[in-house]
Structure formats: structure tokens, C-alpha cells
PDB file of N, CA and C in Angstrom:
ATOM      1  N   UNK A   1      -4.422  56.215  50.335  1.00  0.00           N
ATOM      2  CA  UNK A   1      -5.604  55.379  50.434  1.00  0.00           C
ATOM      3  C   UNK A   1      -6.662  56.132  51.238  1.00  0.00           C
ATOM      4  N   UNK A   2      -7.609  56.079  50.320  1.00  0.00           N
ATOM      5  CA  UNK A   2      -8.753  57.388  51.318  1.00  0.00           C
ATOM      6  C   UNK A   2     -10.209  56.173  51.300  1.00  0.00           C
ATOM      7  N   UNK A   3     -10.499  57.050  52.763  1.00  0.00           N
ATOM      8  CA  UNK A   3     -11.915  56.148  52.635  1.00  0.00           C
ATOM      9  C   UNK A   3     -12.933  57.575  52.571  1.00  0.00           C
ATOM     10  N   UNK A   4     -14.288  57.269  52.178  1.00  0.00           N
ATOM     11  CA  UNK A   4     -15.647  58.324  52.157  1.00  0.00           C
ATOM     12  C   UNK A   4     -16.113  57.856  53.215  1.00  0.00           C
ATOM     13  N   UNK A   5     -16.508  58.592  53.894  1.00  0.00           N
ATOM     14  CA  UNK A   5     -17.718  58.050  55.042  1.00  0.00           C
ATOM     15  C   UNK A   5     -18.717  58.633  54.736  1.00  0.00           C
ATOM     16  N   UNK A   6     -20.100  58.618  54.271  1.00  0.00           N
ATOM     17  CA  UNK A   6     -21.305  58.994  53.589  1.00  0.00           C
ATOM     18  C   UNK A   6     -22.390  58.615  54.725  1.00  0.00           C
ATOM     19  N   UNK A   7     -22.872  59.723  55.272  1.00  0.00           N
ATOM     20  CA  UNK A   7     -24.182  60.089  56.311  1.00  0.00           C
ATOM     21  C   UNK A   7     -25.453  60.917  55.776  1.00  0.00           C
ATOM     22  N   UNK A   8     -26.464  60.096  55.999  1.00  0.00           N
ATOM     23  CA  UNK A   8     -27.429  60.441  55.229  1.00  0.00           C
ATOM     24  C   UNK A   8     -27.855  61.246  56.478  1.00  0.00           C
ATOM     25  N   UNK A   9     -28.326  62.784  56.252  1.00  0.00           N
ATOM     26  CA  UNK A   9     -29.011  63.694  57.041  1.00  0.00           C
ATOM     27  C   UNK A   9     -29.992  63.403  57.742  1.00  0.00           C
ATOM     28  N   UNK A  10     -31.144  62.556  57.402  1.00  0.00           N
ATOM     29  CA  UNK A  10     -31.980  62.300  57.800  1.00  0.00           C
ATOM     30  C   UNK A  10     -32.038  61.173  58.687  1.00  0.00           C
ATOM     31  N   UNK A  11     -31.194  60.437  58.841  1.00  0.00           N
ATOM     32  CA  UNK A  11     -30.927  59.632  59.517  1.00  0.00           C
ATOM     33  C   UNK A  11     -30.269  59.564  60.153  1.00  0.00           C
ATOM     34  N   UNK A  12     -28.626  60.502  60.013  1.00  0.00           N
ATOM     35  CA  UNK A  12     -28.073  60.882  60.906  1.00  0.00           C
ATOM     36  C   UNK A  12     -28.858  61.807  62.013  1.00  0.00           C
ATOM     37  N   UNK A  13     -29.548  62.879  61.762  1.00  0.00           N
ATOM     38  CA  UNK A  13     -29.902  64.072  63.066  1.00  0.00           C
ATOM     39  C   UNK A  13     -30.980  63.203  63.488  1.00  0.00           C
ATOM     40  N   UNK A  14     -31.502  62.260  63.182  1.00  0.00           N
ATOM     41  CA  UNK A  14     -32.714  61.524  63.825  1.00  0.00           C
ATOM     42  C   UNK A  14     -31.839  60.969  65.176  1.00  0.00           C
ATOM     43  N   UNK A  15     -30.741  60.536  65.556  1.00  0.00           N
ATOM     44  CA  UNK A  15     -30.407  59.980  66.552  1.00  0.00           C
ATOM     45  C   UNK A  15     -29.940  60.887  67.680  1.00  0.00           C
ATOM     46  N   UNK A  16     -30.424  62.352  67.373  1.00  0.00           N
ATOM     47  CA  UNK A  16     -29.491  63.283  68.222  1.00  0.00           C
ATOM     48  C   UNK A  16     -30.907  64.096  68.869  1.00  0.00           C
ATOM     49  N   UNK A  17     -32.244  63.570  68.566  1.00  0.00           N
ATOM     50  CA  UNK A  17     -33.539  64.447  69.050  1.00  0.00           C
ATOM     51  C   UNK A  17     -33.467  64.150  70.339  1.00  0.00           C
ATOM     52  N   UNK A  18     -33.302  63.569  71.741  1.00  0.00           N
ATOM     53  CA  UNK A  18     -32.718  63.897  72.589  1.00  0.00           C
ATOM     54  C   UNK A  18     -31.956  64.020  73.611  1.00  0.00           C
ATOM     55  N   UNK A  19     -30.827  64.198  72.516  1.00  0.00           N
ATOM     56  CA  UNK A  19     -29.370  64.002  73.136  1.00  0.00           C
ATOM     57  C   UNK A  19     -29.150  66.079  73.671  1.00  0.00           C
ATOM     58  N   UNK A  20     -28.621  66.223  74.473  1.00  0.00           N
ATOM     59  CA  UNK A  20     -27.766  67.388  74.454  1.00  0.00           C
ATOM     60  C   UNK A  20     -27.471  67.806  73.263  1.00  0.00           C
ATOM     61  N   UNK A  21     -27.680  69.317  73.270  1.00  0.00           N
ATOM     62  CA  UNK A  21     -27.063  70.304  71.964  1.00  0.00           C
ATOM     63  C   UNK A  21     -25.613  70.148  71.258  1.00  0.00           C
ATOM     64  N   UNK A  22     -24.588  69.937  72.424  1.00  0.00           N
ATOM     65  CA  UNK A  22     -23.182  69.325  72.216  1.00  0.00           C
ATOM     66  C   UNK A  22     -22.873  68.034  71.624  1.00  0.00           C
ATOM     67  N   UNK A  23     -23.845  67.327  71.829  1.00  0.00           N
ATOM     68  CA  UNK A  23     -23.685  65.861  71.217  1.00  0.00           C
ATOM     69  C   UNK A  23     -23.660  65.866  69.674  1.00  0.00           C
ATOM     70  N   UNK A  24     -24.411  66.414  69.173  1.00  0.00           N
ATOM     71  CA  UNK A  24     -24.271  66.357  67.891  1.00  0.00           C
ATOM     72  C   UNK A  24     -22.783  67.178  66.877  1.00  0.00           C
ATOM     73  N   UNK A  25     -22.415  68.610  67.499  1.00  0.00           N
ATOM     74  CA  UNK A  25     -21.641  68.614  67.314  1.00  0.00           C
ATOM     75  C   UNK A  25     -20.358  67.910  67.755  1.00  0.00           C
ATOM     76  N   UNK A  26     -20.127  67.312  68.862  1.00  0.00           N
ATOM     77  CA  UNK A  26     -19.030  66.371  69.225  1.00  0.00           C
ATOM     78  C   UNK A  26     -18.739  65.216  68.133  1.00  0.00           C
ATOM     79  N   UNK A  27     -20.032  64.991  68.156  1.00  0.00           N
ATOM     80  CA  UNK A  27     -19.604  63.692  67.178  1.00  0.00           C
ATOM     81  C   UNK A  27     -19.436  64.135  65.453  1.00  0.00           C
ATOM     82  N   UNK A  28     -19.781  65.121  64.885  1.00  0.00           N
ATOM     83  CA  UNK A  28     -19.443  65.322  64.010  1.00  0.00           C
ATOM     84  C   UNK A  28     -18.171  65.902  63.407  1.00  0.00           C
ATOM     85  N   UNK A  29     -17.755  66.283  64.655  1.00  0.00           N
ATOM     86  CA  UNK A  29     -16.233  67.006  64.870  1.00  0.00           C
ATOM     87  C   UNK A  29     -15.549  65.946  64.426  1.00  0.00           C
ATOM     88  N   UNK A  30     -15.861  64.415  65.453  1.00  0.00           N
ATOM     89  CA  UNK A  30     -14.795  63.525  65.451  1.00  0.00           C
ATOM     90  C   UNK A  30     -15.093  62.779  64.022  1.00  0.00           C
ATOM     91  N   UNK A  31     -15.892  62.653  63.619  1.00  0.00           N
ATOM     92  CA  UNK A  31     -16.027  61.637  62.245  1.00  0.00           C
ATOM     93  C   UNK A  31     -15.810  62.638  61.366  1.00  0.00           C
ATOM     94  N   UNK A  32     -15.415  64.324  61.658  1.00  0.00           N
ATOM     95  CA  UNK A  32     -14.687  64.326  60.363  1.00  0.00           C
ATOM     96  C   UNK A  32     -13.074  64.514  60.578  1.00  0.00           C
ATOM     97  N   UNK A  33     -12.891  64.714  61.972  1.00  0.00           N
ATOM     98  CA  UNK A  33     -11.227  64.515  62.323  1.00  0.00           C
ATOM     99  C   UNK A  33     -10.634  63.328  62.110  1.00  0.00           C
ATOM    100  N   UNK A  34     -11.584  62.398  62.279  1.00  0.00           N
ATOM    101  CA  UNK A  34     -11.028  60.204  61.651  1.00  0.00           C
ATOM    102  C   UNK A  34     -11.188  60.070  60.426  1.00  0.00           C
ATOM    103  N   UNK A  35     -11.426  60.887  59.205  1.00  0.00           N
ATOM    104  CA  UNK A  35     -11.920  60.525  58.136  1.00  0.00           C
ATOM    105  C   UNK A  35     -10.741  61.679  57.389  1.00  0.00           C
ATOM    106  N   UNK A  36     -10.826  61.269  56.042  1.00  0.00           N
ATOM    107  CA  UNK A  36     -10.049  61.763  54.761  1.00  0.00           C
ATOM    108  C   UNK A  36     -11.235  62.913  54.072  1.00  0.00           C
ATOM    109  N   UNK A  37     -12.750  61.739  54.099  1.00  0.00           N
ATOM    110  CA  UNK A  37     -13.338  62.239  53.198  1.00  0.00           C
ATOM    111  C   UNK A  37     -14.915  62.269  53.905  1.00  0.00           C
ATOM    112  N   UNK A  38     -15.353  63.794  54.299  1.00  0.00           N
ATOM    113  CA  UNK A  38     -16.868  62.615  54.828  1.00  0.00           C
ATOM    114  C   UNK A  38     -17.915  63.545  53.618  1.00  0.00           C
ATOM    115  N   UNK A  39     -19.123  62.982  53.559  1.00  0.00           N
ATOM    116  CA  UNK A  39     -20.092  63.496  52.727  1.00  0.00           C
ATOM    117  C   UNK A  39     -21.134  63.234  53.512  1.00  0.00           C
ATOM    118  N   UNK A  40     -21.650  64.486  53.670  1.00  0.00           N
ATOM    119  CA  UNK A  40     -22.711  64.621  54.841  1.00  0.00           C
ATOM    120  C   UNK A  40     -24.391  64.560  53.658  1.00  0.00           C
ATOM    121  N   UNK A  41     -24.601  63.663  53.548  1.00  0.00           N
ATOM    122  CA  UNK A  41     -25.630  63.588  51.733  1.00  0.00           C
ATOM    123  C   UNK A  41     -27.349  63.655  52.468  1.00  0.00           C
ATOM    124  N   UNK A  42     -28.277  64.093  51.133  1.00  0.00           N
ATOM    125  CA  UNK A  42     -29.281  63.112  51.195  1.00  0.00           C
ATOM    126  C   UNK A  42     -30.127  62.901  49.875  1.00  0.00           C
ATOM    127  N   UNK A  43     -30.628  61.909  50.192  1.00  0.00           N
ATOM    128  CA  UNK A  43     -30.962  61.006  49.275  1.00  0.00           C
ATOM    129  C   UNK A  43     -31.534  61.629  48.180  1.00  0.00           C
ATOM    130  N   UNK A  44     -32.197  62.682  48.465  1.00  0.00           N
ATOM    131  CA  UNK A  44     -33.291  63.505  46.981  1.00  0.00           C
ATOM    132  C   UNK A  44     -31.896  64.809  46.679  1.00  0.00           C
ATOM    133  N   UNK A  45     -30.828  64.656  47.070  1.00  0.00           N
ATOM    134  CA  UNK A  45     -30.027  65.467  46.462  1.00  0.00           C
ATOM    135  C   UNK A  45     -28.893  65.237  45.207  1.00  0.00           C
ATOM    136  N   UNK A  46     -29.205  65.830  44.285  1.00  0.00           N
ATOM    137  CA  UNK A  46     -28.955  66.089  42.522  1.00  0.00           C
ATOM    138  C   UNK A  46     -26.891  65.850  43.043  1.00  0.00           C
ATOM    139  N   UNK A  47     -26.967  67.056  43.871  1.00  0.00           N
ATOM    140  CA  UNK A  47     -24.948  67.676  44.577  1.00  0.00           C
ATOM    141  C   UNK A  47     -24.616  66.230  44.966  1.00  0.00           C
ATOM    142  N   UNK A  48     -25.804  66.054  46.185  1.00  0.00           N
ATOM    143  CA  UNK A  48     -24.872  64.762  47.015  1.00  0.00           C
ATOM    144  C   UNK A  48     -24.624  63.348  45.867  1.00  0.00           C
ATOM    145  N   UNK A  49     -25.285  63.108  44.923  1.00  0.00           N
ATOM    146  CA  UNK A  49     -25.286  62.012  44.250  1.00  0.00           C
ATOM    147  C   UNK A  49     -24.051  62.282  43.702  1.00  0.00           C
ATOM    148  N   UNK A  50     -23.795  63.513  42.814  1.00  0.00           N
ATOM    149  CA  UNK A  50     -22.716  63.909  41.583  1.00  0.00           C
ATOM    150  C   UNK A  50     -21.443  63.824  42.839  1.00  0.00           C
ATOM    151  N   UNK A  51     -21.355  64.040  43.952  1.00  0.00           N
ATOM    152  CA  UNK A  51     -20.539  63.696  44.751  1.00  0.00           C
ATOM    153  C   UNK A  51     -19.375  62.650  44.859  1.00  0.00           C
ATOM    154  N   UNK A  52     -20.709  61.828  45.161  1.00  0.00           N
ATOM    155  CA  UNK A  52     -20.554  60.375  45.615  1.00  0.00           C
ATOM    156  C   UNK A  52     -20.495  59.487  44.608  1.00  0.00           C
ATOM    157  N   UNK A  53     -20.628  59.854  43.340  1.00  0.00           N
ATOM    158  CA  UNK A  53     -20.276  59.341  42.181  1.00  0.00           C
ATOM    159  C   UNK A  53     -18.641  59.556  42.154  1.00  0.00           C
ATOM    160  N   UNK A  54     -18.603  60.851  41.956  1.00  0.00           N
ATOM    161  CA  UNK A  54     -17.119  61.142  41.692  1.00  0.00           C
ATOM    162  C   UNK A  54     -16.340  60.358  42.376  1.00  0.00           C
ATOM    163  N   UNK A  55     -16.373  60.213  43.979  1.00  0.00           N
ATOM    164  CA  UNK A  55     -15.551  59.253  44.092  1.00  0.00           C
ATOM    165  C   UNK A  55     -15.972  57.441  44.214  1.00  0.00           C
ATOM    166  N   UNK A  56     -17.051  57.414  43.868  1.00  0.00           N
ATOM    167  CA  UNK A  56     -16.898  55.295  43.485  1.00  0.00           C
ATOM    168  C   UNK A  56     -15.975  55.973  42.309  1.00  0.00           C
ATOM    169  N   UNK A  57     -16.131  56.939  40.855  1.00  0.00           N
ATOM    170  CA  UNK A  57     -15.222  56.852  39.878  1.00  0.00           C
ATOM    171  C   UNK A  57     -13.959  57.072  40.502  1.00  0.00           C
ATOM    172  N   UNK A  58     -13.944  57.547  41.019  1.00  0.00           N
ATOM    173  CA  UNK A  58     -12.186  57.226  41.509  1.00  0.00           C
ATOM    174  C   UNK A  58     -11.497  56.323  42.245  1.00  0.00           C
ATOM    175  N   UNK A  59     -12.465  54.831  42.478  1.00  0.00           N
ATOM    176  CA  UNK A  59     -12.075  53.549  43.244  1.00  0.00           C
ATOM    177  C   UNK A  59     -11.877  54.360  45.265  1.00  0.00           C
ATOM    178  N   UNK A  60     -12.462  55.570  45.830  1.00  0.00           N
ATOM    179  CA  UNK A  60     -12.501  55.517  46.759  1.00  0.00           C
ATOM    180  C   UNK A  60     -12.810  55.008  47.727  1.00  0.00           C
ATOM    181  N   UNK A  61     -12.404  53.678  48.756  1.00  0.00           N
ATOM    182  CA  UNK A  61     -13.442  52.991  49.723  1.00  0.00           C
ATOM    183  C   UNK A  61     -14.695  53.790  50.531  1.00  0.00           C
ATOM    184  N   UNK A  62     -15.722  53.166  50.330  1.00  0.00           N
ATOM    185  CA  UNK A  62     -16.850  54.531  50.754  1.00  0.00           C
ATOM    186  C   UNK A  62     -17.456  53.293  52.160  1.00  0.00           C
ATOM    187  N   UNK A  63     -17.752  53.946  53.228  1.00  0.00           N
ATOM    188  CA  UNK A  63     -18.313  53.365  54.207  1.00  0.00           C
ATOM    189  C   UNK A  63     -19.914  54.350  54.639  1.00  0.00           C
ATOM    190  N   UNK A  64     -20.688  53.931  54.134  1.00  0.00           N
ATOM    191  CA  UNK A  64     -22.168  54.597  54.094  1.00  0.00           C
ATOM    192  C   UNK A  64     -22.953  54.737  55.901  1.00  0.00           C
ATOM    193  N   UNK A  65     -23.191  55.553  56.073  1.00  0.00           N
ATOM    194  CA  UNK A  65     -23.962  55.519  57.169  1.00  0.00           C
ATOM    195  C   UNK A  65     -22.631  54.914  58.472  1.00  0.00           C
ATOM    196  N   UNK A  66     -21.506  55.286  58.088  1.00  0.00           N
ATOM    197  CA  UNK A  66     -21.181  55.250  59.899  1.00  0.00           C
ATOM    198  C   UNK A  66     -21.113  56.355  60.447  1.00  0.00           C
ATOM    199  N   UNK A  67     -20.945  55.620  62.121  1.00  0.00           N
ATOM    200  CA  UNK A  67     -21.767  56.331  62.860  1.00  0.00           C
ATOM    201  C   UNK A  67     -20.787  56.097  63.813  1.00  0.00           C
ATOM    202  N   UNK A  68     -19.433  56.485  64.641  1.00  0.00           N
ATOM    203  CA  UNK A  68     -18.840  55.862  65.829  1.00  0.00           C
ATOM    204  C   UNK A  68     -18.200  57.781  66.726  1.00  0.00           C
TER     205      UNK A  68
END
């Protein structure tokens, strides 16, 4: 049983303008060490869509935009 966790770029690095240099990598470390599947997307991208298609076609639970 896999879940996607799907982070939109632009909205993700918007919360890290001014945090420490480490912060951003810390937390990306850990949401992809808790996750099966993450897709780091954005929205005007052709890749990230054909992606994130592939797995809704494969009944993957997708959780969009978390953030912990």
C-alpha cells in the first residue's frame, strides 16, 4: 500500500525564504524518508503531470501539498 505525497515547487520553497539554509534540506530529507513515493511537481510541467497520472492509474493514495 503506497501513498504519493505531491509538492508543488512553488509553493513548497516559498515557505523556506527565511528559514536557515538547513531547513529546507532537513525537511525534505524527512518527507522523503516517511514516504514510499514523493513527487516534487509543478504545475506548467508536461513530466510532472505524466507522473502523477501514472500513479492515480495505478489506484495510488496521493496526498497533495503535505508539508510535516
Amino acid at each position: 500500500n503506497y501513498k504519493v505525497v505531491e509538492l508543488d515547487m512553488l509553493e513548497y520553497g516559498s515557505q523556506f525564504q527565511d528559514a536557515p539554509a538547513t531547513a529546507p534540506v532537513n525537511q525534505i530529507q524527512e518527507t522523503i524518508s516517511n514516504n514510499c513515493v514523493v513527487i516534487f511537481s509543478k504545475t506548467s510541467c508536461s513530466y510532472c503531470t505524466m507522473a502523477k497520472n501514472l500513479f492515480h492509474d495505478m489506484n495510488v493514495h496521493k496526498m497533495t501539498g503535505e508539508r510535516t
